[in-house]
N, C-alpha and C. Protein backbone atom coordinates (compact mmCIF):
# COMPACT_ATOMS: atom_id res chain seq x y z
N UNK A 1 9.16 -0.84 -10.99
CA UNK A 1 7.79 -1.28 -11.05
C UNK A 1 7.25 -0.95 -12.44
N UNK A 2 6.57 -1.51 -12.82
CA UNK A 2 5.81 -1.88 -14.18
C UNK A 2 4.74 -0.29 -14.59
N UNK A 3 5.14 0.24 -15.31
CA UNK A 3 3.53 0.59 -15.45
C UNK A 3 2.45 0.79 -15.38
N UNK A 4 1.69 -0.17 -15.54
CA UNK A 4 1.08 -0.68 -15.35
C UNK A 4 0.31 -1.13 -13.84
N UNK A 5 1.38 -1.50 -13.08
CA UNK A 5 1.73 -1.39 -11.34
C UNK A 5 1.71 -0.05 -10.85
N UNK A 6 1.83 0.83 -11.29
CA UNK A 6 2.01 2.20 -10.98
C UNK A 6 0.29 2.69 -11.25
N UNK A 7 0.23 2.17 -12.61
CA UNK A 7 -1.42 2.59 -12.38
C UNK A 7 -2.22 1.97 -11.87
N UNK A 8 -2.41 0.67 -11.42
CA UNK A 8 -3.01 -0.35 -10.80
C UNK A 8 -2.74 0.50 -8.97
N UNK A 9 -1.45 0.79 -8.76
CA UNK A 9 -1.74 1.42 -7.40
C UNK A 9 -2.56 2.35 -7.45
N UNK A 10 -2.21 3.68 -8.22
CA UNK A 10 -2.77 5.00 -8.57
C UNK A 10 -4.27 5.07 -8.14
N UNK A 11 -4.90 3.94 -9.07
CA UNK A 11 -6.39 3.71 -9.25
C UNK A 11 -7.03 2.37 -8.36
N UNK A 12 -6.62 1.74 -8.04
CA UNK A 12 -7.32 0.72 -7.24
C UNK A 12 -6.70 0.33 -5.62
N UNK A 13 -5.69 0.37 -5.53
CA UNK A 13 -4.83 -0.13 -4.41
C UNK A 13 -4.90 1.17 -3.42
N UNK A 14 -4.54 2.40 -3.54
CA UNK A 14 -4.14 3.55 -2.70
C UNK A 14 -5.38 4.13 -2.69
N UNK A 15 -6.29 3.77 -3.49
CA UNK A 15 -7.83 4.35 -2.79
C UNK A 15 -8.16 3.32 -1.87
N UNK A 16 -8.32 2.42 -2.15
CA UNK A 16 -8.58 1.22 -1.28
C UNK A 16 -8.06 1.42 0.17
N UNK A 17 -7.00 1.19 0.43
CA UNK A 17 -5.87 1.54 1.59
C UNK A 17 -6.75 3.11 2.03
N UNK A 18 -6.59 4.19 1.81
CA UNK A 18 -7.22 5.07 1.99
C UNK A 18 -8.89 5.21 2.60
N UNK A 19 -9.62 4.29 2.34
CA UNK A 19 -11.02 4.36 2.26
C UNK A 19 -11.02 3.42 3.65
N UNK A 20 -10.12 2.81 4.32
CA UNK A 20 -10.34 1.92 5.36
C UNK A 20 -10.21 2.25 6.78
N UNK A 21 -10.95 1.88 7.83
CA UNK A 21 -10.85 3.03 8.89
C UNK A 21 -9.90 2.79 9.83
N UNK A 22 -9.39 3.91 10.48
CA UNK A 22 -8.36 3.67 11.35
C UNK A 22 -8.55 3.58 12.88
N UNK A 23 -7.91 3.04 12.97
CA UNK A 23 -8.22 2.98 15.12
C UNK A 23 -7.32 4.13 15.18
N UNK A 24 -7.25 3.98 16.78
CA UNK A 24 -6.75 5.82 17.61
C UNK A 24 -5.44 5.37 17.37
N UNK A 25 -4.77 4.04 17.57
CA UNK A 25 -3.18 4.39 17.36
C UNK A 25 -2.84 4.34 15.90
N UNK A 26 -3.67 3.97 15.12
CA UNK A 26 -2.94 3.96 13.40
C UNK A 26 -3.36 5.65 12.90
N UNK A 27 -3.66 6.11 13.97
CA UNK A 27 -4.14 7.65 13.87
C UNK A 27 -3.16 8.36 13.80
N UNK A 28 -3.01 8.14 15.50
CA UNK A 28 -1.19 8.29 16.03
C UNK A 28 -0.35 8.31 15.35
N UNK A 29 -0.27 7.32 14.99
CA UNK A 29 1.18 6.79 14.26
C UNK A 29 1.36 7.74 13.04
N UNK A 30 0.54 7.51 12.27
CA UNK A 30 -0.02 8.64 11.13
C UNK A 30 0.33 10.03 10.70
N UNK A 31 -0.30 10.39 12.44
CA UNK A 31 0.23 11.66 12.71
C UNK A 31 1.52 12.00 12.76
N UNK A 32 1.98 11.17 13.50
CA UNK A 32 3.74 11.29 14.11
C UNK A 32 4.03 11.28 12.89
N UNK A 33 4.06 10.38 11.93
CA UNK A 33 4.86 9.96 10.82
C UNK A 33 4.68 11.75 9.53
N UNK A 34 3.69 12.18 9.76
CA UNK A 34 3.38 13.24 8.64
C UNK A 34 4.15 14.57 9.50
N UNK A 35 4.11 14.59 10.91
CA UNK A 35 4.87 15.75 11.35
C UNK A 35 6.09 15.73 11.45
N UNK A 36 6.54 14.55 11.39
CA UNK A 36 7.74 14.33 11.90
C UNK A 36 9.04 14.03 10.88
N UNK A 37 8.82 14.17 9.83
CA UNK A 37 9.87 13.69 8.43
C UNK A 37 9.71 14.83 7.71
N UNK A 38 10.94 15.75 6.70
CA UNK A 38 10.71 16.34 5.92
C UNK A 38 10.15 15.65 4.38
N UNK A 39 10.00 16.52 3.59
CA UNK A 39 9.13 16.23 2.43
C UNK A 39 9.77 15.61 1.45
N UNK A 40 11.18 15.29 1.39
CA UNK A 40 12.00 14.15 1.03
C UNK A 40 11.97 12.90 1.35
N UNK A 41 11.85 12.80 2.92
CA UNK A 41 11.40 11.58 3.72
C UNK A 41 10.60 10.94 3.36
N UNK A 42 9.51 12.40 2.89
CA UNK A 42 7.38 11.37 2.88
C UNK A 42 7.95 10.98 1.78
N UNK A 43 8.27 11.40 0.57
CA UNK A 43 8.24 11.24 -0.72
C UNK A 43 9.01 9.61 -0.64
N UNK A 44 10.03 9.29 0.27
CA UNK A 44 10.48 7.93 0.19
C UNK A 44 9.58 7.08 0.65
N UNK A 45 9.00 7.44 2.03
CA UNK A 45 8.10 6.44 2.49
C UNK A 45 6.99 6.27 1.72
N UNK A 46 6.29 7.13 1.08
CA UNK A 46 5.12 6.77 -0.02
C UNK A 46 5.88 5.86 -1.43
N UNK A 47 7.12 6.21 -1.59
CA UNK A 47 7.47 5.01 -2.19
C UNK A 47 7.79 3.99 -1.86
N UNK A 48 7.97 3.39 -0.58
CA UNK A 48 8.25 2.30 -0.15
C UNK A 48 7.10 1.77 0.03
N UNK A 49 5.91 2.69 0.42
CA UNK A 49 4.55 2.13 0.53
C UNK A 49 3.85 1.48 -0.65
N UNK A 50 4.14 2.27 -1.61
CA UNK A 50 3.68 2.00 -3.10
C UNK A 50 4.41 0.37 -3.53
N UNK A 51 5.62 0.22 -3.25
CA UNK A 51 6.31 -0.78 -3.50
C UNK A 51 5.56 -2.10 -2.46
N UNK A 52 5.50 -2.01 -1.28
CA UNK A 52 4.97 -3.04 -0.27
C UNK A 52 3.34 -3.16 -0.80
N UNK A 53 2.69 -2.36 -1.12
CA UNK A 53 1.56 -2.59 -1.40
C UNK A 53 1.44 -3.40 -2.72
N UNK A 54 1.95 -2.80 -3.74
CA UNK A 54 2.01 -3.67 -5.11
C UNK A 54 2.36 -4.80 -5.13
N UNK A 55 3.84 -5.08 -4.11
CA UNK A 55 4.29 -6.71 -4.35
C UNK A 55 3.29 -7.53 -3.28
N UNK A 56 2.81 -6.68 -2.03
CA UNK A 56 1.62 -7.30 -1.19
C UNK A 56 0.33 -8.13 -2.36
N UNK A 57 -0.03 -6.86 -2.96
CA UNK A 57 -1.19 -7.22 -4.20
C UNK A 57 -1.35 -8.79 -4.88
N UNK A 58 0.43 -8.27 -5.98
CA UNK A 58 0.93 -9.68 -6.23
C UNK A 58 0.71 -10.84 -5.47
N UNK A 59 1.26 -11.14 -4.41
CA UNK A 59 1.48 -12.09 -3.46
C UNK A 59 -0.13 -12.66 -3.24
N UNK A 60 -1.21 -11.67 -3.00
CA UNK A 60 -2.22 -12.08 -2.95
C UNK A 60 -2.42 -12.91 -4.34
N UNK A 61 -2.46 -12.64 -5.51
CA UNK A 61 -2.99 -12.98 -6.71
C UNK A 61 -2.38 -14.33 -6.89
N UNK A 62 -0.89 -14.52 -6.49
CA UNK A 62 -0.35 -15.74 -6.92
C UNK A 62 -1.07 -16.46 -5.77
N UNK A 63 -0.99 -16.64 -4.93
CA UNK A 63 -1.68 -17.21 -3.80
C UNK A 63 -3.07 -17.60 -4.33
N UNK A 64 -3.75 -16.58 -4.14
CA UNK A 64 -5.25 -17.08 -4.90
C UNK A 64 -5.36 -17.95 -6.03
N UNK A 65 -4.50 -17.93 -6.69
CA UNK A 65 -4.40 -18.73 -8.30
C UNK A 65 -3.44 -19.90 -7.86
N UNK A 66 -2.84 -20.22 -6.59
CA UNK A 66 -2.50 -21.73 -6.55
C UNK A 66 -3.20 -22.17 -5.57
N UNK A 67 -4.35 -21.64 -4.69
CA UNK A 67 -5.46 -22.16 -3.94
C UNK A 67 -6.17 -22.77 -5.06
N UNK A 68 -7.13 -22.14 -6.15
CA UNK A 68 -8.15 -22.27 -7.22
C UNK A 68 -8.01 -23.90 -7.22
N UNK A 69 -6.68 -24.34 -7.28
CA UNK A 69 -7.02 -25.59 -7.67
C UNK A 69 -7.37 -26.91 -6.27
N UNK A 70 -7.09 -26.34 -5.04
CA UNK A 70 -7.27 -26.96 -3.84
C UNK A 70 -8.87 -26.67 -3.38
N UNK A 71 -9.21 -25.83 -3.75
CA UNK A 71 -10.87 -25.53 -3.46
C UNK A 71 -11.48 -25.94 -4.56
């Protein structure tokens, strides 16, 4: 990942994600997931998260920019 992508998560994307509210099972899940993996584990899954979120991001942007011309 880019740079750039790394700071674009850092600062806009993983606060975002963060700031949004959760129902009782994304609570759950949450939970399970932070008790239940050692600190090697989290460290992968926050990178896999970081990765799904950034190319998610992308996907939005190209999308939006080949709508622009249908609206």
């Amino acid at each position: 990942m880019s740079d750039f992508m790394c700071w674009l998560y850092d600062h806009y994307i993983h606060p975002y994600l963060q700031s949004q509210p959760m129902d009782d099972g994304d609570t759950f899940r949450r939970s399970l997931l932070e008790s239940g993996v050692t600190p090697e584990q989290r460290a992968d899954v926050e990178a896999v998260l970081r990765c799904c979120a950034c190319q998610s991001f992308l996907l939005g942007l190209r999308t939006g920019a080949g709508l622009g011309e249908l609206l």
